[in-house]
C-alpha atoms as a PDB file:
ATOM      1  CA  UNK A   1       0.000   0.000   0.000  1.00  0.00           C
ATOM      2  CA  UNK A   2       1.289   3.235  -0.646  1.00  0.00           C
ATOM      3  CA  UNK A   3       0.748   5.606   2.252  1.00  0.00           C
ATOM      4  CA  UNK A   4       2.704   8.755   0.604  1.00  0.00           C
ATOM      5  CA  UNK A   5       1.119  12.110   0.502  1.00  0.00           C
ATOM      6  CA  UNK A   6       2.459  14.458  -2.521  1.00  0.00           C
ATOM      7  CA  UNK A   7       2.596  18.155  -1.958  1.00  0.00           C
ATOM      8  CA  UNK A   8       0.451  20.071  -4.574  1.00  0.00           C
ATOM      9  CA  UNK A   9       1.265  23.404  -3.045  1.00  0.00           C
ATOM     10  CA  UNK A  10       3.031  25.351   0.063  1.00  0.00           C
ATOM     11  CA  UNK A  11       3.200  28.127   1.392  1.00  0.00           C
ATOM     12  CA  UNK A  12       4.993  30.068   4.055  1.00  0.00           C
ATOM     13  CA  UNK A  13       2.914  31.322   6.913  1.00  0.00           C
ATOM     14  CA  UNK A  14       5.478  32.213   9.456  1.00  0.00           C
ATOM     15  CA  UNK A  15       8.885  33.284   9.271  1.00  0.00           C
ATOM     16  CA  UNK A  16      10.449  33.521  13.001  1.00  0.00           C
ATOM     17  CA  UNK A  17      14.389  33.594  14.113  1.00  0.00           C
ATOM     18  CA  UNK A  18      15.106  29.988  13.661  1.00  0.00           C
ATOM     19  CA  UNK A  19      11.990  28.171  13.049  1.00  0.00           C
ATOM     20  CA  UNK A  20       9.068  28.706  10.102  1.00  0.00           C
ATOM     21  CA  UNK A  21       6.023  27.351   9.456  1.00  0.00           C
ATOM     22  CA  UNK A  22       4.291  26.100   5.925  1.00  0.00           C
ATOM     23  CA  UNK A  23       1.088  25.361   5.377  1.00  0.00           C
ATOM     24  CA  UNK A  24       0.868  22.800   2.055  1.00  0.00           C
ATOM     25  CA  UNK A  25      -2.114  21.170   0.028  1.00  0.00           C
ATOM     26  CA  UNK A  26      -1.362  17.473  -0.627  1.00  0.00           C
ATOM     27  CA  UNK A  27      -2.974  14.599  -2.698  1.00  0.00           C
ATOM     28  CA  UNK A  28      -3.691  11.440  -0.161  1.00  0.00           C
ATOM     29  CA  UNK A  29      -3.069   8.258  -1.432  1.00  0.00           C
ATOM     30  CA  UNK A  30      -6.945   7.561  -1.976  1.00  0.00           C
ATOM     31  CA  UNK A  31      -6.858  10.536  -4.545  1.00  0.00           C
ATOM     32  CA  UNK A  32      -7.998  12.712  -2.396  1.00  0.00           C
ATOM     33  CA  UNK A  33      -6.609  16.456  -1.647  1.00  0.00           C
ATOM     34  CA  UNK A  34      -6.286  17.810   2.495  1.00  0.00           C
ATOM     35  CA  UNK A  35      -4.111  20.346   3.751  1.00  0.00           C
ATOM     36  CA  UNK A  36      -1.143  19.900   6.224  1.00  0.00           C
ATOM     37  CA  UNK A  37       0.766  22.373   8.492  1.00  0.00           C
ATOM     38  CA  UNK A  38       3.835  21.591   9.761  1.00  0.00           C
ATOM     39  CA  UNK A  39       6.713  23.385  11.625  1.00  0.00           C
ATOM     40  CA  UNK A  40      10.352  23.336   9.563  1.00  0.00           C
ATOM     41  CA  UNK A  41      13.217  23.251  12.704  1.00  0.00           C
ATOM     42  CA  UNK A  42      17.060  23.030  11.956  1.00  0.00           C
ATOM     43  CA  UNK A  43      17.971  20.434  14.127  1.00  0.00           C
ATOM     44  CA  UNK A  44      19.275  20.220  17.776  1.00  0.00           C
ATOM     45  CA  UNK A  45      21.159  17.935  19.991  1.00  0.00           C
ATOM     46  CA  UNK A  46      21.226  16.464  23.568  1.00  0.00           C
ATOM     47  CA  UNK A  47      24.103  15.614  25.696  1.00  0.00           C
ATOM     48  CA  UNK A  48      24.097  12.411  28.382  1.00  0.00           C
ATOM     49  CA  UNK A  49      27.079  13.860  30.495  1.00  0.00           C
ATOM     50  CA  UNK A  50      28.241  11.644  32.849  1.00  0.00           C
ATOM     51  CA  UNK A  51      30.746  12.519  35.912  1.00  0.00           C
ATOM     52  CA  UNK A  52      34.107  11.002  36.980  1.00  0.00           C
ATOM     53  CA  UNK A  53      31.974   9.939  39.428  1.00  0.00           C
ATOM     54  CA  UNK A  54      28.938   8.278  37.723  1.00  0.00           C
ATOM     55  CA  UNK A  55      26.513  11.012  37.911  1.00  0.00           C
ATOM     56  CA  UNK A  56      24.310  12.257  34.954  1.00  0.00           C
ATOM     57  CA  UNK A  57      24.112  16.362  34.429  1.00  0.00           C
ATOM     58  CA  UNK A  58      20.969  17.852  33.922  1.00  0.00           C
ATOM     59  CA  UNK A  59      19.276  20.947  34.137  1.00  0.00           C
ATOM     60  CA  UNK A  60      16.504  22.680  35.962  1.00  0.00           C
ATOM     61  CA  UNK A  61      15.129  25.683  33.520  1.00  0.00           C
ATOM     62  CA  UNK A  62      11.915  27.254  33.197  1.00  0.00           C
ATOM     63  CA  UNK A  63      10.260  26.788  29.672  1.00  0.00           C
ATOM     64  CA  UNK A  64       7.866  29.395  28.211  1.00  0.00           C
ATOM     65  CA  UNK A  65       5.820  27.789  26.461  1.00  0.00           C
ATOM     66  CA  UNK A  66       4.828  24.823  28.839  1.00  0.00           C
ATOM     67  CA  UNK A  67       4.952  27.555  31.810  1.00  0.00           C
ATOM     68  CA  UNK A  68       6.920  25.664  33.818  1.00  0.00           C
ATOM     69  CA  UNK A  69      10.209  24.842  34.876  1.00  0.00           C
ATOM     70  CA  UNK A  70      12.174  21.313  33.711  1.00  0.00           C
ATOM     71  CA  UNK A  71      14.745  18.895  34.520  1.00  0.00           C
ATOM     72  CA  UNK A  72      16.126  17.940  31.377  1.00  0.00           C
ATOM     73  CA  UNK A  73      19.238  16.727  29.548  1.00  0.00           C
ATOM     74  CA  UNK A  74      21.520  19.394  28.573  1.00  0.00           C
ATOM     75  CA  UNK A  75      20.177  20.103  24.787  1.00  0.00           C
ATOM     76  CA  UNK A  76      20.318  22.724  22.168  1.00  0.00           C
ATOM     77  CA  UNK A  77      19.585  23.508  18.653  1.00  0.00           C
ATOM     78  CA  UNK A  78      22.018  23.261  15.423  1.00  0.00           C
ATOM     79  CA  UNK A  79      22.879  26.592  13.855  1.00  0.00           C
ATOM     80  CA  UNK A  80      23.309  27.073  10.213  1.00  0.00           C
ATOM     81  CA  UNK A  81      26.266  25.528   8.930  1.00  0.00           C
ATOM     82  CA  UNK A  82      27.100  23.544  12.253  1.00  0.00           C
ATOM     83  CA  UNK A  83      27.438  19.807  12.365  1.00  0.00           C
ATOM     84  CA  UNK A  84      25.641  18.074  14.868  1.00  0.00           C
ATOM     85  CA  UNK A  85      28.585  16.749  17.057  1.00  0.00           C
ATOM     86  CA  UNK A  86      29.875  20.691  17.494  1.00  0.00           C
ATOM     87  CA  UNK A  87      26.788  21.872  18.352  1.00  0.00           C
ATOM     88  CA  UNK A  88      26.615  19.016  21.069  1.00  0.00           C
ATOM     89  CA  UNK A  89      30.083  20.180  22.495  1.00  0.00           C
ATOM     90  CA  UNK A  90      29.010  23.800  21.980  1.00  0.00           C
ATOM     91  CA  UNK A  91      26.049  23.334  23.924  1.00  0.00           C
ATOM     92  CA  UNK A  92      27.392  20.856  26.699  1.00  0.00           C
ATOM     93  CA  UNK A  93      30.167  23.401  27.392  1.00  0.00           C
ATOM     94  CA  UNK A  94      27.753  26.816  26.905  1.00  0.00           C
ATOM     95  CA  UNK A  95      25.121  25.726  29.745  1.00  0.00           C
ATOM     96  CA  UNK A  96      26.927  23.264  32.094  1.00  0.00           C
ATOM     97  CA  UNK A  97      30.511  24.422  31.962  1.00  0.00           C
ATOM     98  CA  UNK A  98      31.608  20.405  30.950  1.00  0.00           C
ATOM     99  CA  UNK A  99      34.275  19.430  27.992  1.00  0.00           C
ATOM    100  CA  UNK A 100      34.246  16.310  27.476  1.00  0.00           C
ATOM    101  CA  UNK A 101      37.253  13.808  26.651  1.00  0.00           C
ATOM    102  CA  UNK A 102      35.231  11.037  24.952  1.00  0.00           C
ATOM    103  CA  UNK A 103      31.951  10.945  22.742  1.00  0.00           C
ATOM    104  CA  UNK A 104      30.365   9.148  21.407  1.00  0.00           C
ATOM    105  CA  UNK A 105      26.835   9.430  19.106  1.00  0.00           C
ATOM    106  CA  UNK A 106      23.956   6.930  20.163  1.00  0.00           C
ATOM    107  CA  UNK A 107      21.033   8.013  17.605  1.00  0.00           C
ATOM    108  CA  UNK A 108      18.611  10.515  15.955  1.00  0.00           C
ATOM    109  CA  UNK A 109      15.215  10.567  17.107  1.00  0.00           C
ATOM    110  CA  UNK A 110      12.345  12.900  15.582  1.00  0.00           C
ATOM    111  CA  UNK A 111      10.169  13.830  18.441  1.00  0.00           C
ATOM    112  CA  UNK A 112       7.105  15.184  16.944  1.00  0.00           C
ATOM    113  CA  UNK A 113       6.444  13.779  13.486  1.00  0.00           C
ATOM    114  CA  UNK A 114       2.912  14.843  13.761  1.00  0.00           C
ATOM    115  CA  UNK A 115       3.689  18.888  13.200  1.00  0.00           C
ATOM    116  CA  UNK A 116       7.443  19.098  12.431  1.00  0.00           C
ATOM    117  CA  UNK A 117      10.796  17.803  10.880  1.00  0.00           C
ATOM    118  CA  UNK A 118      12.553  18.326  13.767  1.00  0.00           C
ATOM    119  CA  UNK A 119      15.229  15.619  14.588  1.00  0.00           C
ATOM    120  CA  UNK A 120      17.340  15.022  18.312  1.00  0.00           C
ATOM    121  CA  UNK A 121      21.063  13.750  17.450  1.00  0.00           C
ATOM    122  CA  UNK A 122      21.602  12.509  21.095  1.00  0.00           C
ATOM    123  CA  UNK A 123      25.375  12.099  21.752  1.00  0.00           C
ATOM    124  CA  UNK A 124      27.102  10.625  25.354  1.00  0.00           C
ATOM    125  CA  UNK A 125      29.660  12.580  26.783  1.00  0.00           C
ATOM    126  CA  UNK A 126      32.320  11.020  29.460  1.00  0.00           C
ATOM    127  CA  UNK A 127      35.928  11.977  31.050  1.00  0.00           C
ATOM    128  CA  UNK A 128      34.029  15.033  31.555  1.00  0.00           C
ATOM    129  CA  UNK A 129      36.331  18.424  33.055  1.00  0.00           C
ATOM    130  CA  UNK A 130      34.851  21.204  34.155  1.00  0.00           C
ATOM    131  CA  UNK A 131      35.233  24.626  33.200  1.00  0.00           C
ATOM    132  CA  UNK A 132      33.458  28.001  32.828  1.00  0.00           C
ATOM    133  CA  UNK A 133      29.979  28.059  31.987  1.00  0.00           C
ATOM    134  CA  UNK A 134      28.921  30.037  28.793  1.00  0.00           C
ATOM    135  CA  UNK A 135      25.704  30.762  28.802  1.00  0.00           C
ATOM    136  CA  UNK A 136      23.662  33.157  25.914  1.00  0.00           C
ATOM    137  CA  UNK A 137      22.070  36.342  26.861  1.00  0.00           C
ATOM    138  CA  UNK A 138      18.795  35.520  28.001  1.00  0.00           C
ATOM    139  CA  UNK A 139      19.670  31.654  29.202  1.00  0.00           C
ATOM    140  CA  UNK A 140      19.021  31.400  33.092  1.00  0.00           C
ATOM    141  CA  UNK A 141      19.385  27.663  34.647  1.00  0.00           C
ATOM    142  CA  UNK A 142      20.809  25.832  37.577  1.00  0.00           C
ATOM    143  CA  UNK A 143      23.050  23.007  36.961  1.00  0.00           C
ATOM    144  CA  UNK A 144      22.275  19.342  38.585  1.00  0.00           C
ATOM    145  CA  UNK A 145      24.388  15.890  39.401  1.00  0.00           C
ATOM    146  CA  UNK A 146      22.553  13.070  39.954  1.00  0.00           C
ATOM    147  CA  UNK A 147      23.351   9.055  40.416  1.00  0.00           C
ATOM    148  CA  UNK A 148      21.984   8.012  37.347  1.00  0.00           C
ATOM    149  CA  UNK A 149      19.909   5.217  38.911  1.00  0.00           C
ATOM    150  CA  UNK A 150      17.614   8.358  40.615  1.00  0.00           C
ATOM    151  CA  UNK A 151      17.751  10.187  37.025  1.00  0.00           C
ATOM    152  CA  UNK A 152      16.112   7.126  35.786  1.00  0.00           C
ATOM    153  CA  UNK A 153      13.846   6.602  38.619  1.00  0.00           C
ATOM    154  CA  UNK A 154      12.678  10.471  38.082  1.00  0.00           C
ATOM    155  CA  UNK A 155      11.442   9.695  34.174  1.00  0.00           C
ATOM    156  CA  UNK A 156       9.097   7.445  36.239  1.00  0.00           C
ATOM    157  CA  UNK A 157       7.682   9.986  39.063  1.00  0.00           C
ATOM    158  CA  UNK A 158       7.313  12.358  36.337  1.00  0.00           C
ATOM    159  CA  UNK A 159      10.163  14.121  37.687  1.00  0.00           C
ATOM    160  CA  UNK A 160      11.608  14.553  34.316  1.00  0.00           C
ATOM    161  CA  UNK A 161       9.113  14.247  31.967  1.00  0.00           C
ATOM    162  CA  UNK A 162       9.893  15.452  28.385  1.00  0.00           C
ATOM    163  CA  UNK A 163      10.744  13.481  25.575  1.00  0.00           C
ATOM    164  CA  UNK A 164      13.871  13.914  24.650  1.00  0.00           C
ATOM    165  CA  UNK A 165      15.144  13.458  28.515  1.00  0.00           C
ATOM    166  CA  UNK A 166      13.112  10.367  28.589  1.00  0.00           C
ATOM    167  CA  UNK A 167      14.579   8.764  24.795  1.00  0.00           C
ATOM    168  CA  UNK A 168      18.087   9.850  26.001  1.00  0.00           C
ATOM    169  CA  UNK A 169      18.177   7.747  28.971  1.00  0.00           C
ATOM    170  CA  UNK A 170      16.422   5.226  27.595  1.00  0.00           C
ATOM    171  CA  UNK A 171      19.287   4.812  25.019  1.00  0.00           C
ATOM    172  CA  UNK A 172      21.661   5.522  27.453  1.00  0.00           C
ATOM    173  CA  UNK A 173      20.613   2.633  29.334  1.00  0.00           C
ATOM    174  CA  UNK A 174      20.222   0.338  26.223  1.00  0.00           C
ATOM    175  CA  UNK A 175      23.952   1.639  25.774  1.00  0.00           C
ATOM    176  CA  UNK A 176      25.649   1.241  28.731  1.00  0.00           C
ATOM    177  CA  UNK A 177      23.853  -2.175  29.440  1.00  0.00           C
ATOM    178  CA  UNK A 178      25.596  -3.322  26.273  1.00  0.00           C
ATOM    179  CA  UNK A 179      21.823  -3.458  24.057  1.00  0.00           C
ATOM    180  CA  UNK A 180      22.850  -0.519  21.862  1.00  0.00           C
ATOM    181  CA  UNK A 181      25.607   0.227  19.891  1.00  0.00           C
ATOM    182  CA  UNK A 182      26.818   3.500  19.724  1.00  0.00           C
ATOM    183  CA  UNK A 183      29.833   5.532  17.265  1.00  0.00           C
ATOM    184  CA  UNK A 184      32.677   7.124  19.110  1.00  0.00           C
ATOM    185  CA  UNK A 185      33.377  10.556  17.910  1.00  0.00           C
END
């Protein structure tokens, strides 16, 4: 069966500071003709950073619009021209003040295929040093270390609780437990 939708038209509806939005008429694979919407995003990466001493970074930050604050996986998006594993070391040392000594890339995920072509490259950092924190104007948010047995027990109480926090340790489990492969960088 052939399930692919052909785009008859687009059209841009919003252009913002990194993201934009299209609005396209397609033909269904019945024959048919509906209309889809759909955010275009460049990209962005998260960082499992783990400690000399076995404990997983993350970050409390408040997050417009959800309203609320989070306690998430370091993250970030790609800018133009950047490959993902830069932007990953960019962003690791920018809001936690980490380099890392050894990556390596465990997978892409796309975390809302319903409205967007956004893509997570999620990358595991280790032999972590720190530094000096980096942050951009306008990026306010408090640093964490925690076991990563209670980071994992905290995607279960809801304690951390968005998607890309919840696929990175789930691959980072996979990985470390010898069920996933992963690419040293």
């Amino acid at each position: 069966m052939d399930l692919v939708e052909k785009r008859l038209s687009s059209e841009l509806v919003y252009q913002g500071g990194f993201i934009s939005v299209r609005k396209d008429r397609v033909a269904l694979p019945d024959g048919n003709e509906s209309s889809r919407e759909y955010i275009l995003h460049p990209g962005a990466v998260a960082v499992l950073a783990i400690t000399p001493e076995g404990e997983l970074v993350l970050e409390r930050q408040y997050r417009y619009p959800a309203g609320r604050e989070f306690i998430e996986i370091p993250a970030g998006k790609i800018d133009p021209d950047e490959a993902p594993e830069q932007t990953a070391r960019r962003e690791l040392l920018e809001e936690t003040g980490y380099r890392a000594g050894r990556w390596t890339y465990l997978g892409t995920a796309h975390p809302c295929i319903g409205y967007s072509n956004e893509k997570i490259s999620y990358y595991l950092a280790q032999e972590l040093m720190l530094s000096e924190r980096q942050l951009d104007a306008g990026e306010f948010l408090e640093v964490l270390t925690v076991p990563l047995d209670a980071a994992m027990n905290m995607t279960l109480t809801g304690e951390i609780c968005d998607s890309k926090s919840i696929v990175g340790l789930h691959w980072l489990a996979a990985y470390l437990g010898g069920r996933m492969r992963g690419v040293e960088i």
